[in-house]
Structures are given as structure tokens and as C-alpha cells.
N, C-alpha and C. Protein backbone atom coordinates (compact mmCIF):
# COMPACT_ATOMS: atom_id res chain seq x y z
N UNK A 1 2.14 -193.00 141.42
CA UNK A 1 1.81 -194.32 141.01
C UNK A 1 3.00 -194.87 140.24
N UNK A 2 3.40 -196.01 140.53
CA UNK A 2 4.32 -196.75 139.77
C UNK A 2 3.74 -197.87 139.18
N UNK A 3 4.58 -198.39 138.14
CA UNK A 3 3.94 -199.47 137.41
C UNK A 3 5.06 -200.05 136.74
N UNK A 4 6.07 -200.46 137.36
CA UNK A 4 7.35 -201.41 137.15
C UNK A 4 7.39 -202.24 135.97
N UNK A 5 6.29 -202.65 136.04
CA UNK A 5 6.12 -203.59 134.55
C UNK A 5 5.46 -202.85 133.75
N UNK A 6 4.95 -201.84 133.58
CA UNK A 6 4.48 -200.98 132.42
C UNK A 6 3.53 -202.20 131.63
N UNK A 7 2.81 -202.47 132.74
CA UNK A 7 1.74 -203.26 132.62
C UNK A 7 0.17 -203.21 133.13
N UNK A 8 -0.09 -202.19 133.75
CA UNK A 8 -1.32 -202.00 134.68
C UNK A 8 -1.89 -201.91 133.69
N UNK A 9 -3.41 -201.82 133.86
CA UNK A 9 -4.81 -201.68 133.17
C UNK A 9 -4.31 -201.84 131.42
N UNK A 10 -3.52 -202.15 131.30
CA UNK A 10 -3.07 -202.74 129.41
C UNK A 10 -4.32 -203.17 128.58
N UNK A 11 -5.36 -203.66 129.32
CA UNK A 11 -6.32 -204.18 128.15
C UNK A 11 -7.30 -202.91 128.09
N UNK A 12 -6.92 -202.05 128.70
CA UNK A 12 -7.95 -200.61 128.99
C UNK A 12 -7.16 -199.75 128.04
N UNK A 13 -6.13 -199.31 128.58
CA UNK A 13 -5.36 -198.10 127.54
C UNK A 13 -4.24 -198.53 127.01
N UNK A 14 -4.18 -199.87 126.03
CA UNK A 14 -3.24 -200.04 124.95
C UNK A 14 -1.88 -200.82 125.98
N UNK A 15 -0.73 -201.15 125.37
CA UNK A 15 0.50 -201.10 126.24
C UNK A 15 1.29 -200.36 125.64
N UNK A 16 1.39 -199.86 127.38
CA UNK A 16 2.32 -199.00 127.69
C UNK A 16 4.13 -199.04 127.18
N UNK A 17 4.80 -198.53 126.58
CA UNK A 17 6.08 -198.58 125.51
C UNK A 17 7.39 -198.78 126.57
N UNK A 18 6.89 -198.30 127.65
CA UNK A 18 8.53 -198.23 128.57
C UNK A 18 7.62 -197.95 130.22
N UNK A 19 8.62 -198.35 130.76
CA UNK A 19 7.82 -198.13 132.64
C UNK A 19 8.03 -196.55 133.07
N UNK A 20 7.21 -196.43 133.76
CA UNK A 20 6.90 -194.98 133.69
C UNK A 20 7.04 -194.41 134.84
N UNK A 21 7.26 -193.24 135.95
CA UNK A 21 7.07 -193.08 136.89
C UNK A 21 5.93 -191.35 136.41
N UNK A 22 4.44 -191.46 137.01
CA UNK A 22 3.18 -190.59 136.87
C UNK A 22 3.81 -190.42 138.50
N UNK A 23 3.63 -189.07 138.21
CA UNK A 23 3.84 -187.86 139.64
C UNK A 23 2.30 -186.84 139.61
N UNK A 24 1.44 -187.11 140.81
CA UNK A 24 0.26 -186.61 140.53
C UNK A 24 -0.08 -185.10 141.66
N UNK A 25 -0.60 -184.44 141.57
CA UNK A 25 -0.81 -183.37 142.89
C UNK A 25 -2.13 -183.13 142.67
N UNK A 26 -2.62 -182.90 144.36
CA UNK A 26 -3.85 -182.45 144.49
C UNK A 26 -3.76 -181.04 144.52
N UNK A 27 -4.90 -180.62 143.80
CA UNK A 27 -5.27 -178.97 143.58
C UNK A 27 -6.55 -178.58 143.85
N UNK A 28 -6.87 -178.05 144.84
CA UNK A 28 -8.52 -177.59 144.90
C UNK A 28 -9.10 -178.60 145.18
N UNK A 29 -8.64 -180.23 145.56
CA UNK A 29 -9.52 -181.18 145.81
C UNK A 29 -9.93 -182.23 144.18
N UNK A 30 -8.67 -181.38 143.45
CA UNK A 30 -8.50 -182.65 142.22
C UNK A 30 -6.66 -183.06 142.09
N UNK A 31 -7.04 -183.95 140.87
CA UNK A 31 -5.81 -184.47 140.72
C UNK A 31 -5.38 -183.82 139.12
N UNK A 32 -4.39 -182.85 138.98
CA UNK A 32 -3.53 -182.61 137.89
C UNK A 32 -3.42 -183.61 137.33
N UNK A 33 -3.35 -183.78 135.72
CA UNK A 33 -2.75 -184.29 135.05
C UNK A 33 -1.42 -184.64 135.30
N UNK A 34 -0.74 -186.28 135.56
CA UNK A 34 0.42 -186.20 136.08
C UNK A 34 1.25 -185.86 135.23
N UNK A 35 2.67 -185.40 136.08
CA UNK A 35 3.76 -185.30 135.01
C UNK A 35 4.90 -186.60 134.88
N UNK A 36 5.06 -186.96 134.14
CA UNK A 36 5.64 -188.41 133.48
C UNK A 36 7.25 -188.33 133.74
N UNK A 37 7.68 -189.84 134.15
CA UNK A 37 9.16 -189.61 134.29
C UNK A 37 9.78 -190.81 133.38
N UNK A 38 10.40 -190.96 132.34
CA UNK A 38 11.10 -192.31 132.15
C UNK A 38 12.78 -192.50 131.85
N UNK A 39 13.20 -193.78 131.94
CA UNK A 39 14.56 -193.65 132.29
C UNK A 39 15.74 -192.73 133.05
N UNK A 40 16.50 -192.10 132.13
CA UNK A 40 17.63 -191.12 133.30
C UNK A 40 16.97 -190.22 133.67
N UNK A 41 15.56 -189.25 133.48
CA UNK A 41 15.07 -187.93 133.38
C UNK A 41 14.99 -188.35 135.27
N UNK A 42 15.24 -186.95 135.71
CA UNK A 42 15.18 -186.40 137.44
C UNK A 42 14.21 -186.91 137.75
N UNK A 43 13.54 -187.41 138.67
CA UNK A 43 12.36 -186.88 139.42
C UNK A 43 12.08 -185.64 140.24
N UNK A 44 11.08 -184.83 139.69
CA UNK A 44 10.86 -183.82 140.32
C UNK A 44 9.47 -183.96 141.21
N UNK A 45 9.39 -183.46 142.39
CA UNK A 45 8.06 -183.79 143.09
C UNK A 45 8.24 -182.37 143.94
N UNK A 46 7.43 -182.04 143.80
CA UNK A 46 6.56 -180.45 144.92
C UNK A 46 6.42 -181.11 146.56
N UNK A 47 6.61 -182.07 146.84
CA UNK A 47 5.93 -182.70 147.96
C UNK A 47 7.84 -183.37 148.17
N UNK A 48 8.69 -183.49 147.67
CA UNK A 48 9.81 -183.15 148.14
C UNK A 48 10.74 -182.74 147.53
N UNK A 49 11.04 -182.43 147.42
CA UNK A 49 11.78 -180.96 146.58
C UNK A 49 13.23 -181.24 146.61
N UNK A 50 13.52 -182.23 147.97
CA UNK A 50 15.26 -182.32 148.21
C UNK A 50 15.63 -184.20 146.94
N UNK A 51 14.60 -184.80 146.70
CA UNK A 51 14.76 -186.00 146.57
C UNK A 51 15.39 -185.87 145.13
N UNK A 52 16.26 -186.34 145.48
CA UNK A 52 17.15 -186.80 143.68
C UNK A 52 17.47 -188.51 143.54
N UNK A 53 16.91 -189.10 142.42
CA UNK A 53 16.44 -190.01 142.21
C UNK A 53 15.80 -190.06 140.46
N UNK A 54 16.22 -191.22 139.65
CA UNK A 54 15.96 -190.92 138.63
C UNK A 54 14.73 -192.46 138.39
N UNK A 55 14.11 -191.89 137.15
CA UNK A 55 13.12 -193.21 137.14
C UNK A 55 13.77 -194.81 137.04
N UNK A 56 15.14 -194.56 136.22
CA UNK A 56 15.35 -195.89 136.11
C UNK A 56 15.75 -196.60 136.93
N UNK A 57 16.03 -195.77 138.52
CA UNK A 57 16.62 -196.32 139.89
C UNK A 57 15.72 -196.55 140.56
N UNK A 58 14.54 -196.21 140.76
CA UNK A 58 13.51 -196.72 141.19
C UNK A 58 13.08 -198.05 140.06
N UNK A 59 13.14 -198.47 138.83
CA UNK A 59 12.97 -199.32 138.68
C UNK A 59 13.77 -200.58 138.72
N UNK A 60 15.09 -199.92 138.84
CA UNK A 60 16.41 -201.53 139.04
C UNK A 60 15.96 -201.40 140.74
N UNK A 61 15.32 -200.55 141.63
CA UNK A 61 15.20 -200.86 142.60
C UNK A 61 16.58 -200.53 143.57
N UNK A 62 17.25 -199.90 143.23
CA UNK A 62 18.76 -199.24 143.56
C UNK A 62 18.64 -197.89 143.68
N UNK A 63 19.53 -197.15 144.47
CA UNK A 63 19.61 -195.62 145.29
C UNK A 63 21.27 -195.31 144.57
């Protein structure tokens, strides 16, 4: 799930401090607690393993 504007559901759980990239996996037919990505930190994902890509390039929208 992305949320570019670090704006989704805001009147539900507070606002959000910085845009976020939530990385989620199914287990047994649930969803893990995601693991959180913001600014330079890697993205890491189990579901592709080769992808290097950092959160803040997905949010300028640049590779």
C-alpha cells in the first residue's frame, strides 16, 4: 500500500509525519504486520527479492 500524500484515513489514525511505503505478506491466510519504509531506507520485499528501489523514489516517482 502506498500513500504518497501520507494522507489516507487521517481523521481515523491521527496524521501521518512523513509518506510511508507499508510492505504487507500473507501468512496462513493473514496479513503480517507490515514492515515500514521511509525516505533513503531499501525496499525489501519477499515477493521480489531482486528489486532495489528506495521509498523516496517511488515517491518523486523516479527509478
Amino acid at each position: 500500500m502506498i500513500d504518497p500524500l501520507a494522507l489516507g484515513a487521517a481523521r481515523y489514525i491521527g496524521t501521518p509525519k512523513q509518506p510511508t511505503v507499508s510492505i504487507y505478506q500473507l501468512v496462513e491466510g493473514e496479513y503480517t504486520i507490515p514492515r515500514q519504509f521511509r525516505d533513503s531506507e531499501q525496499i525489501q520485499s519477499s515477493t521480489f527479492p531482486s528489486l532495489q528501489v528506495t521509498a523516496e523514489e517511488i515517491f518523486q516517482g523516479r527509478r
